[in-house]
Structures are given as C-alpha cells and as structure tokens.
C-alpha atoms as a PDB file:
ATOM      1  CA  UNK A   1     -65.548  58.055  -4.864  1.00  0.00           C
ATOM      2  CA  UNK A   2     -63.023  60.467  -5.887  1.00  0.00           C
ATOM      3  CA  UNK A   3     -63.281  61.912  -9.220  1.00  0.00           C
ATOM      4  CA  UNK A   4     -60.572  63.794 -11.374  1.00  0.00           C
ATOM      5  CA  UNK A   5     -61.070  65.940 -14.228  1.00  0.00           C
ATOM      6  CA  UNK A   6     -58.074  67.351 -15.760  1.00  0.00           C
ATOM      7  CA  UNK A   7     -56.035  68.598 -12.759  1.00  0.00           C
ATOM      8  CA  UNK A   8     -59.377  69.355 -10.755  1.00  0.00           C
ATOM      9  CA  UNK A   9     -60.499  66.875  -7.867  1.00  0.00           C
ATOM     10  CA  UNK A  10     -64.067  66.234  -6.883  1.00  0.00           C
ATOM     11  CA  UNK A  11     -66.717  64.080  -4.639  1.00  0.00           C
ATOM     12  CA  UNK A  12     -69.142  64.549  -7.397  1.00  0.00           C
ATOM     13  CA  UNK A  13     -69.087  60.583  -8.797  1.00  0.00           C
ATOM     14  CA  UNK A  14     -72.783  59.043  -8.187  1.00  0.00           C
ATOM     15  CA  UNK A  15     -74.667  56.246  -8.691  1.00  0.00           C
ATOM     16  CA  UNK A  16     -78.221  56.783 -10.321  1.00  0.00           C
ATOM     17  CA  UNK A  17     -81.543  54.656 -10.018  1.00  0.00           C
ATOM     18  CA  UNK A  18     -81.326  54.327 -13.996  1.00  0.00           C
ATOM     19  CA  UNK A  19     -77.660  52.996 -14.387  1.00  0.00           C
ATOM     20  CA  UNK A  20     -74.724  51.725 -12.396  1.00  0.00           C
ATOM     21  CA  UNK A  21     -72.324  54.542 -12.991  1.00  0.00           C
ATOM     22  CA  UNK A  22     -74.986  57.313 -13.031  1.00  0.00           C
ATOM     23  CA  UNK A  23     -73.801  60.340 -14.092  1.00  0.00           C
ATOM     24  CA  UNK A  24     -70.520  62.617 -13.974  1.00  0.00           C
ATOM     25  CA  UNK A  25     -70.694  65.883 -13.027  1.00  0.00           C
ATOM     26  CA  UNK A  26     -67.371  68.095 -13.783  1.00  0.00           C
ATOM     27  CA  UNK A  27     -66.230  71.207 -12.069  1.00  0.00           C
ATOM     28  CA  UNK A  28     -65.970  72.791 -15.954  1.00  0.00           C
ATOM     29  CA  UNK A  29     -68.771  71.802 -17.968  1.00  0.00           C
ATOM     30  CA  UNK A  30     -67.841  73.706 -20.397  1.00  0.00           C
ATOM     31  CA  UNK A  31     -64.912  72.141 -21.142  1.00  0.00           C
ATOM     32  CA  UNK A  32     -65.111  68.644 -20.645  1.00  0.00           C
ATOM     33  CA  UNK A  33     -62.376  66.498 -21.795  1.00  0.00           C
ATOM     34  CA  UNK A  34     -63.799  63.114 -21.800  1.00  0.00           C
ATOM     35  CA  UNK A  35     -59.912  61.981 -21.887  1.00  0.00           C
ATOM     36  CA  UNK A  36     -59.227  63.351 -18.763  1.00  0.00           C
ATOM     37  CA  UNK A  37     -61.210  61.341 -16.291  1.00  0.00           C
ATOM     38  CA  UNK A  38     -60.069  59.714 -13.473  1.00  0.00           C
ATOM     39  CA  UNK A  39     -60.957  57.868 -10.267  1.00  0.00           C
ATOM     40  CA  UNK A  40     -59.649  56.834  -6.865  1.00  0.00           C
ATOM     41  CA  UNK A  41     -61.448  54.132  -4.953  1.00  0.00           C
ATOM     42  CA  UNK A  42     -61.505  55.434  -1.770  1.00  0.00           C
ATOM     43  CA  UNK A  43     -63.760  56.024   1.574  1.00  0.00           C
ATOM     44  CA  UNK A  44     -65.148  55.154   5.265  1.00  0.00           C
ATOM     45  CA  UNK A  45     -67.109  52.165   3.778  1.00  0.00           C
ATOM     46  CA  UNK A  46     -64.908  49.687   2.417  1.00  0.00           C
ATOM     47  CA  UNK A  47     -67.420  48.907  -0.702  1.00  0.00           C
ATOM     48  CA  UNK A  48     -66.156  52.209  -1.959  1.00  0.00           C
ATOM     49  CA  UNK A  49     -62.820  50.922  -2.536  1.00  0.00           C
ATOM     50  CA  UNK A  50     -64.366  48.678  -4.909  1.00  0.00           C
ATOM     51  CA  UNK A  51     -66.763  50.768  -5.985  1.00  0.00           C
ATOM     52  CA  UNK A  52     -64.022  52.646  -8.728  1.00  0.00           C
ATOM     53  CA  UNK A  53     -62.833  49.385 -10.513  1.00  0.00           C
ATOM     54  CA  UNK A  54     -66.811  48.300 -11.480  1.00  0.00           C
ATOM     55  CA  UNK A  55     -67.988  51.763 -12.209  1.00  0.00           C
ATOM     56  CA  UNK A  56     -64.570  52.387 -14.840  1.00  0.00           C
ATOM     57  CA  UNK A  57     -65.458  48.420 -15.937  1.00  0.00           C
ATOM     58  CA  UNK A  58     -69.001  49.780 -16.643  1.00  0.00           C
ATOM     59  CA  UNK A  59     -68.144  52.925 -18.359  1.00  0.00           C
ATOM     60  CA  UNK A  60     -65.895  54.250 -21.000  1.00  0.00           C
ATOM     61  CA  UNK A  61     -65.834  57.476 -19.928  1.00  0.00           C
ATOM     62  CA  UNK A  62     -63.656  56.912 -17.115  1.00  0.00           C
ATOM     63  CA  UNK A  63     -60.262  56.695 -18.336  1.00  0.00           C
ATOM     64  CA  UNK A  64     -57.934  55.436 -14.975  1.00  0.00           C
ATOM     65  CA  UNK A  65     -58.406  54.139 -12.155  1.00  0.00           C
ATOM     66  CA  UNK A  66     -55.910  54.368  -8.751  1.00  0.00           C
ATOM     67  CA  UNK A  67     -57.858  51.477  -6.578  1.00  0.00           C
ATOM     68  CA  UNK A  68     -56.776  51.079  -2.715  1.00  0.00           C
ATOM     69  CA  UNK A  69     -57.825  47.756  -1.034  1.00  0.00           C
ATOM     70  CA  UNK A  70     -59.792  46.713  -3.810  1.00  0.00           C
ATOM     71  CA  UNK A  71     -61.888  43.579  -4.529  1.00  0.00           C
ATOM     72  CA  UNK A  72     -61.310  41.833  -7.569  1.00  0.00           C
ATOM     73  CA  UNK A  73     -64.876  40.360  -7.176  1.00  0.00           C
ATOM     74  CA  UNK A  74     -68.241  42.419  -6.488  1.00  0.00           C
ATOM     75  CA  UNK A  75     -68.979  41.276  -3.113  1.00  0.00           C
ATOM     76  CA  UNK A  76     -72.680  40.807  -1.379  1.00  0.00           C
ATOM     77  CA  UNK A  77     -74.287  43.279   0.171  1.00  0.00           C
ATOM     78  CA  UNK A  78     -74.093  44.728   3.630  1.00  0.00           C
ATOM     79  CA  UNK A  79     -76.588  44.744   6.029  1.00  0.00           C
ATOM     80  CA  UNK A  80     -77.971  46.908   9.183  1.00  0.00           C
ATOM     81  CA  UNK A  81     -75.280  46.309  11.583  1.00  0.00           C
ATOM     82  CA  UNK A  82     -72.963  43.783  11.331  1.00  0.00           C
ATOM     83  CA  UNK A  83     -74.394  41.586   8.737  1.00  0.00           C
ATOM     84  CA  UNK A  84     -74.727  40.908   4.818  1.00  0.00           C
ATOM     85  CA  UNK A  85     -77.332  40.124   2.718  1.00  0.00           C
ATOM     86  CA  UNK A  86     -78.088  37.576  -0.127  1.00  0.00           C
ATOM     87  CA  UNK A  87     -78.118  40.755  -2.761  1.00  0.00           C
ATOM     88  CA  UNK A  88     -75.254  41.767  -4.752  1.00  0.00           C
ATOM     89  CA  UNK A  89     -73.607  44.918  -3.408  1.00  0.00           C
ATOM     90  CA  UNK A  90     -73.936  46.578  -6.735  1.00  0.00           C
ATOM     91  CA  UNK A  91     -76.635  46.947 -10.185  1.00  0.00           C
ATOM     92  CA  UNK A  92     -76.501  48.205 -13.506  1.00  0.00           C
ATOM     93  CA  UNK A  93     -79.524  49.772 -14.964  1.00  0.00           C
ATOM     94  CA  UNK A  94     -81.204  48.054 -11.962  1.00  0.00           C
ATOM     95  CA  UNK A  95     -79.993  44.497 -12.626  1.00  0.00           C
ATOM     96  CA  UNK A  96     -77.763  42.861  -9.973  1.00  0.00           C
ATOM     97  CA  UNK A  97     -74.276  42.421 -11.365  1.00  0.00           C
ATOM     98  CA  UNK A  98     -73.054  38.669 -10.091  1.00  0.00           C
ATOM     99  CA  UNK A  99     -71.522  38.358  -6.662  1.00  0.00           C
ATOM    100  CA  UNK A 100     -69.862  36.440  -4.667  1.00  0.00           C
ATOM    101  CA  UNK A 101     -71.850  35.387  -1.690  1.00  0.00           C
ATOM    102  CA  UNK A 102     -71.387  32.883   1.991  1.00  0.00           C
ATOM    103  CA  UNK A 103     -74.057  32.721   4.729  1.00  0.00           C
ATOM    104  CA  UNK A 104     -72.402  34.174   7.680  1.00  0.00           C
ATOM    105  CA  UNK A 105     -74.131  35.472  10.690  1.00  0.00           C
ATOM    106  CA  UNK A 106     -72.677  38.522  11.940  1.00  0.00           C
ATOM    107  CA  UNK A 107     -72.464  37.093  15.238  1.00  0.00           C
ATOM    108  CA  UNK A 108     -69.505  35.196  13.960  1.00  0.00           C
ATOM    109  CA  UNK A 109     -67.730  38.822  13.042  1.00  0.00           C
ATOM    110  CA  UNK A 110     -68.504  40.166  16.243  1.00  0.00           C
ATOM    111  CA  UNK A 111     -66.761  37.311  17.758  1.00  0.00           C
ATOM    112  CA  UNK A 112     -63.936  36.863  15.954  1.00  0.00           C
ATOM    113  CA  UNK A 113     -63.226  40.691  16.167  1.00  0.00           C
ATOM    114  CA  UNK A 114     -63.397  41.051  20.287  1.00  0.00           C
ATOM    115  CA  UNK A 115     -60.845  37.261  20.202  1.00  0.00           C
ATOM    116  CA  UNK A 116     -58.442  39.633  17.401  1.00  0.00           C
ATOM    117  CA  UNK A 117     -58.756  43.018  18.989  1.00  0.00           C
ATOM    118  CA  UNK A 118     -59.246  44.106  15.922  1.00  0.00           C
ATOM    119  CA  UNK A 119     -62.130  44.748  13.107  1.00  0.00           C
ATOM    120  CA  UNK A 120     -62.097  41.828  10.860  1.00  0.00           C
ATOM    121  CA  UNK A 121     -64.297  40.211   8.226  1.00  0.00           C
ATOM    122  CA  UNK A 122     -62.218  38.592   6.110  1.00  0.00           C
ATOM    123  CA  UNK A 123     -63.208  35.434   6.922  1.00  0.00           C
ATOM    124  CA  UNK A 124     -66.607  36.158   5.410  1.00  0.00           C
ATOM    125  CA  UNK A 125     -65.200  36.894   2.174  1.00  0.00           C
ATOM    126  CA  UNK A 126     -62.703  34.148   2.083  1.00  0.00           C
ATOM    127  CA  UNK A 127     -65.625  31.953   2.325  1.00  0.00           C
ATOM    128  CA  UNK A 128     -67.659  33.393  -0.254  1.00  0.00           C
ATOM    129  CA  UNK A 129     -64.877  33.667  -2.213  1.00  0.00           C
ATOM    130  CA  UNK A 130     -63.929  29.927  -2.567  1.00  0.00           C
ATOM    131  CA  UNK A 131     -67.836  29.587  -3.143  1.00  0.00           C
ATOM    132  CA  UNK A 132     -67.883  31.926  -5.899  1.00  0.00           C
ATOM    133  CA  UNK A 133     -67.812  31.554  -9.548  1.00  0.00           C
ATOM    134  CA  UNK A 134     -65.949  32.980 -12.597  1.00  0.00           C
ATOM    135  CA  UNK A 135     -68.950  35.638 -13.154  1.00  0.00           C
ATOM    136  CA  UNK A 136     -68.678  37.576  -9.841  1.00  0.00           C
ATOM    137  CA  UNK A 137     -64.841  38.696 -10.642  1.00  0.00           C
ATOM    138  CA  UNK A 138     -64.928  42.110 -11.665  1.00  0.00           C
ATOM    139  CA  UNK A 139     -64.207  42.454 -15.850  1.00  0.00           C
ATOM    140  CA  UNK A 140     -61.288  44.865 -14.642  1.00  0.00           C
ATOM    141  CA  UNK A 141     -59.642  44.400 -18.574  1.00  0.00           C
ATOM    142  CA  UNK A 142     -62.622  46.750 -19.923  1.00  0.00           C
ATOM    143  CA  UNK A 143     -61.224  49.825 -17.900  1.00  0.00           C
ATOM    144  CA  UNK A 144     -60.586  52.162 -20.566  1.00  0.00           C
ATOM    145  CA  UNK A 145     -57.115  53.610 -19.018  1.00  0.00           C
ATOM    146  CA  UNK A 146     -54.185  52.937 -16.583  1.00  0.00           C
ATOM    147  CA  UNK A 147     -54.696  50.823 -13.541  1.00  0.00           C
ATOM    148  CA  UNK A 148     -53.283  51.114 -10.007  1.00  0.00           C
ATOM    149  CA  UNK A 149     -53.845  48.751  -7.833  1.00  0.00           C
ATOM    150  CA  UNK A 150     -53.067  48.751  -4.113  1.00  0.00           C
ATOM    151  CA  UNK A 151     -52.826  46.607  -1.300  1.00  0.00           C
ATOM    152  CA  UNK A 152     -52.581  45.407   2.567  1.00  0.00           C
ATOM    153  CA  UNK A 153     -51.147  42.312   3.660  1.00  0.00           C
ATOM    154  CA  UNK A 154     -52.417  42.449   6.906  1.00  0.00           C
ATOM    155  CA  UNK A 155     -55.913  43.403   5.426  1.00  0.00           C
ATOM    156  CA  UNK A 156     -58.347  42.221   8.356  1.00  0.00           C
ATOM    157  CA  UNK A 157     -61.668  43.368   6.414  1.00  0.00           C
ATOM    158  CA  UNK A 158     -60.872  41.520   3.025  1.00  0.00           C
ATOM    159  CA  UNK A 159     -57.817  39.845   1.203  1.00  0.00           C
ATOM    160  CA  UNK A 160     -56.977  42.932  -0.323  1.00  0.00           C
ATOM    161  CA  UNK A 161     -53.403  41.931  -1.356  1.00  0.00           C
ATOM    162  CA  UNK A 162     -54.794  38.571  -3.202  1.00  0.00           C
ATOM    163  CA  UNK A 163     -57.061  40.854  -5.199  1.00  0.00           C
ATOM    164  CA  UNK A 164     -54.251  43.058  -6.400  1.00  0.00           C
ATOM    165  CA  UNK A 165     -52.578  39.717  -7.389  1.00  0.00           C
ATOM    166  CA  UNK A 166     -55.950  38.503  -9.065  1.00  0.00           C
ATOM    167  CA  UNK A 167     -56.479  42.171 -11.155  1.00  0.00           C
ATOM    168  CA  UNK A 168     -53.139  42.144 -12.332  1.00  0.00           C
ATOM    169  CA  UNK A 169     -53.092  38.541 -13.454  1.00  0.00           C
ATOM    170  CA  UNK A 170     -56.574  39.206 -14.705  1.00  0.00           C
ATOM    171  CA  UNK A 171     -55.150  41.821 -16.954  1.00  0.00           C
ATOM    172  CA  UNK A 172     -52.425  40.298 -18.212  1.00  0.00           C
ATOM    173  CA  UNK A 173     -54.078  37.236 -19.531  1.00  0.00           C
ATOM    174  CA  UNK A 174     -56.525  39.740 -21.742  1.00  0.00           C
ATOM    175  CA  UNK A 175     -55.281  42.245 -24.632  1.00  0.00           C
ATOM    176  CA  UNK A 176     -55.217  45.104 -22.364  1.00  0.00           C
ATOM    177  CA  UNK A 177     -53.321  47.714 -23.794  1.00  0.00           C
ATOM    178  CA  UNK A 178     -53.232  50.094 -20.826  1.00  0.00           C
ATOM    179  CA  UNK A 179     -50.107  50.746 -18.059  1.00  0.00           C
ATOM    180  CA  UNK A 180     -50.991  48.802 -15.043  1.00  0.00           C
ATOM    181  CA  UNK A 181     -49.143  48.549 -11.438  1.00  0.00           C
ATOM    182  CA  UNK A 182     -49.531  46.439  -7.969  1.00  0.00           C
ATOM    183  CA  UNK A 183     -47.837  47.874  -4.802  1.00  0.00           C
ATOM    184  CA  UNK A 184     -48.694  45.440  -1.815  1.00  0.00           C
ATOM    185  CA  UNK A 185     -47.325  46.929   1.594  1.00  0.00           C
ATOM    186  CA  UNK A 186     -46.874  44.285   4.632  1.00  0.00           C
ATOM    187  CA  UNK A 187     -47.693  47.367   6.952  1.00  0.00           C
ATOM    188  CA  UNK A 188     -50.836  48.805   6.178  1.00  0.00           C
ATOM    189  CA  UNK A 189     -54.706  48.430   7.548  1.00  0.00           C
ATOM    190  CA  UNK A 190     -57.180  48.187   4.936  1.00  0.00           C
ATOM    191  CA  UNK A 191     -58.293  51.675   5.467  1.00  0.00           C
ATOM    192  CA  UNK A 192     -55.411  52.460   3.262  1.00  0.00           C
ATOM    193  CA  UNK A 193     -54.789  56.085   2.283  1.00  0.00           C
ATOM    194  CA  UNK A 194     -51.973  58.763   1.103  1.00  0.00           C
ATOM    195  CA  UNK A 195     -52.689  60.334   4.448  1.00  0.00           C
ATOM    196  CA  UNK A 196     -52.462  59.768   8.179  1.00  0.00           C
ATOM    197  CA  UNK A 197     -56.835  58.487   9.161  1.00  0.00           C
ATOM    198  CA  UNK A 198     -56.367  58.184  13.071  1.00  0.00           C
ATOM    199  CA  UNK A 199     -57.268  53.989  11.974  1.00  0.00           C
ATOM    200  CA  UNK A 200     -54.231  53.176  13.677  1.00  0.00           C
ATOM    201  CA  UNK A 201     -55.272  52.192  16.916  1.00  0.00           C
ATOM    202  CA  UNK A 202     -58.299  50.052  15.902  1.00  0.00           C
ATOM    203  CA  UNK A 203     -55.971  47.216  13.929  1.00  0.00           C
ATOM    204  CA  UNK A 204     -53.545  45.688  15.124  1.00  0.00           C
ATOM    205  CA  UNK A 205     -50.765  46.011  12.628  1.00  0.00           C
ATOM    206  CA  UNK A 206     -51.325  49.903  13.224  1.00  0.00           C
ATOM    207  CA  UNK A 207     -50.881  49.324  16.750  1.00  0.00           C
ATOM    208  CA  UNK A 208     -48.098  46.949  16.259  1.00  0.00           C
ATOM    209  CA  UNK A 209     -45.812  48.740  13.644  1.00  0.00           C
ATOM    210  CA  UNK A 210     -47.412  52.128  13.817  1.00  0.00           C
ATOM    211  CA  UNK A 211     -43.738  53.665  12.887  1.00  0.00           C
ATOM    212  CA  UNK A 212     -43.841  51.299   9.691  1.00  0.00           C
ATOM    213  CA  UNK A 213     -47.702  52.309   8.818  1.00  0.00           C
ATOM    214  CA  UNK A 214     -46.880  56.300   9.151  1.00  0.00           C
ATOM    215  CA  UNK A 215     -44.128  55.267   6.618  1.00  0.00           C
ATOM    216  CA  UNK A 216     -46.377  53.184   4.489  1.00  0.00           C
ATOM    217  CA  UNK A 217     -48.512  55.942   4.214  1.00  0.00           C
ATOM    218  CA  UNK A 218     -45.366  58.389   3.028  1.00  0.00           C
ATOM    219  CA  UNK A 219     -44.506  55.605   0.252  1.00  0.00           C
ATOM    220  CA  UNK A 220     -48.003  55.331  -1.389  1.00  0.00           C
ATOM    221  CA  UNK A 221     -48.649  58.907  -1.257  1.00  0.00           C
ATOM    222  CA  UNK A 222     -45.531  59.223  -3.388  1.00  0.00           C
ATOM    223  CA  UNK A 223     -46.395  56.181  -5.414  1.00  0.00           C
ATOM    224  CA  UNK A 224     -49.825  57.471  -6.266  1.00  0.00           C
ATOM    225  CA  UNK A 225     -48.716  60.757  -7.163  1.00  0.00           C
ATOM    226  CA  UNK A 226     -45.735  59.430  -9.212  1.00  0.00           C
ATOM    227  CA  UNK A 227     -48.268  57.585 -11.351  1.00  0.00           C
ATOM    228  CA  UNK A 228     -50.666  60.294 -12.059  1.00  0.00           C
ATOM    229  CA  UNK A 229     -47.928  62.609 -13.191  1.00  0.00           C
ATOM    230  CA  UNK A 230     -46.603  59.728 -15.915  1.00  0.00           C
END
C-alpha cells in the first residue's frame, strides 16, 4: 500500500499482529496532520488493491482512498501456488473479517488460463461471489474521506468493474457525506496503474489493444492526479 501524508508519498502502511490496520508511520513525525492521510490501493498481488478500501473502512485515521481494481467484498485467502484457502484474506485484532468464499481447485485456474492465453481467476470469485452473503461486502461508507474508485472491464483476475459499480451504489444508499468517483476503462488489465508495468503482453486485452491500454494508462494518471489536487 501506498501511503500519503501531506504532499509526501510512502510504502510505510503495515499490517500488525495486534490490529488490522497496524500502525502508520509518517515521513514527519513531528508534524503529523491526522487530516492529511491518504491511500492508494495498489501492488504485484492483487489483494493489495483491496487491501486500501478495508484498512480506511477500519480506521479513521485514513482520510481518502484512490482504489484501482478493487473488491467490494474481502475475498478468501490465497494459497501456495495457485490455490485459495477456506480463511478470510484479512483480520482485525486477529479476528477474521467475513469473506466471501467457493471451493475451487486451482487446477481449474491453471486450465482455464493456458485455454485464454491469459491469467485469469475470475471465475473463482464470480462463484464465491454469488455464494456470498451481505457480511463479506466491504463497509466502504465508514471511509472517513473521498473515494476513488477504479476499474477494468476486461478484468481477467476479478470483476473489478462490477465492484466499482457495487462501492458506488454502496455509498450512495448510506449518509456518506464524502466526494466519491467511478472511472471504468474497457481497455485496461487488472494490473491497473498511472504508469506503463510491462503487464501488457501477459493479457490479452494488452496484447489486443495495446495502443488503447498505453492510452488508458495516460487518462487515469490524469484522472488520479486531477482528484488529489481538488
């Protein structure tokens, strides 16, 4: 997770043993401004993308939240290899937070991925998805600040887009007072980022449209700045 203080980035966000947010460590100590936190949901992992909604749902001292192919539910847990786990993928002060869970072998990813040339599990989380009750979606209306939301159609790992279209509908039926957005691109992987990854080549709307992705990447650079400067 990416952390912002003020106008000062930092990879300092972790997650301690004795609570689900753990603690926040700040490039000025000194001068904290509990007002001026922000994260983005970001990383190689895809639970990371999640990982910024629940934290800010968890904790009032993060005050935004920019999140790019995000969940709207907290999702099971990953296992060695390809494979998940009955375990939610995240705690707070070392009690599971509800998931959403479906008994898939990975050897089910595996071969769906070689038939789409491509890396893709969102059939697993479709499927535990339409198992899933009310308490597994993420309580995104206790953020304490502005929320973007972001993402990808073509989203192979998880139904990224659907989330963004869960969150915001999520918010609006609760008295949240806070700006919130949804940008949903048609061509975008679900690695998605303000910056060029090399992802491309591994899914196949990169391959496909990698002219549209580059520009993709040009309009949500510009989107994500645009809102942190409001």
């Amino acid at each position: 997770m990416i952390v912002k203080h003020k106008d000062q980035w930092t990879q300092s966000f972790t997650v301690d043993k004795d609570g689900f947010y753990g603690h926040l460590y700040c490039l000025d100590k000194n001068n904290f401004d509990s007002k001026a936190l922000l994260v983005l949901g970001g990383g190689g992992m895809p639970y990371k993308f999640t990982m910024s909604e629940a934290a800010a749902s968890y904790s009032e001292e993060i005050n935004g939240v920019t999140a790019l192919s995000p969940s709207s539910r907290v999702n099971m847990g990953i296992g060695p290899g390809i494979s998940w786990v009955k375990a939610s993928s995240w705690t707070f002060k070392g009690d599971e937070l509800p998931y959403a869970y479906a008994k898939v072998p990975g050897w089910r990813a595996v071969l769906k991925s070689i038939r789409a040339r491509e890396l893709t599990f969102r059939f697993a989380y479709e499927e535990a998805y339409r198992n899933a009750g009310d308490e597994s979606m993420i309580p995104i209306e206790k953020i304490n600040g502005p929320v973007l939301v972001c993402g990808a159609l073509e989203d192979s790992l998880w139904p990224s887009a659907q989330a963004c279209d869960e969150i915001i509908d999520r918010l609006e039926k609760h008295p949240f007072k806070h700006p919130h957005k949804k940008l949903v691109y048609r061509y975008a992987l679900h690695i998605l980022l303000p910056f060029d990854t090399g992802y491309n080549k591994y899914f196949r709307v990169g391959r496909k449209y990698p002219g549209e992705c580059r520009q993709t990447i040009t309009d949500l650079r510009r989107e994500i700045m645009d809102w942190l400067h409001m």
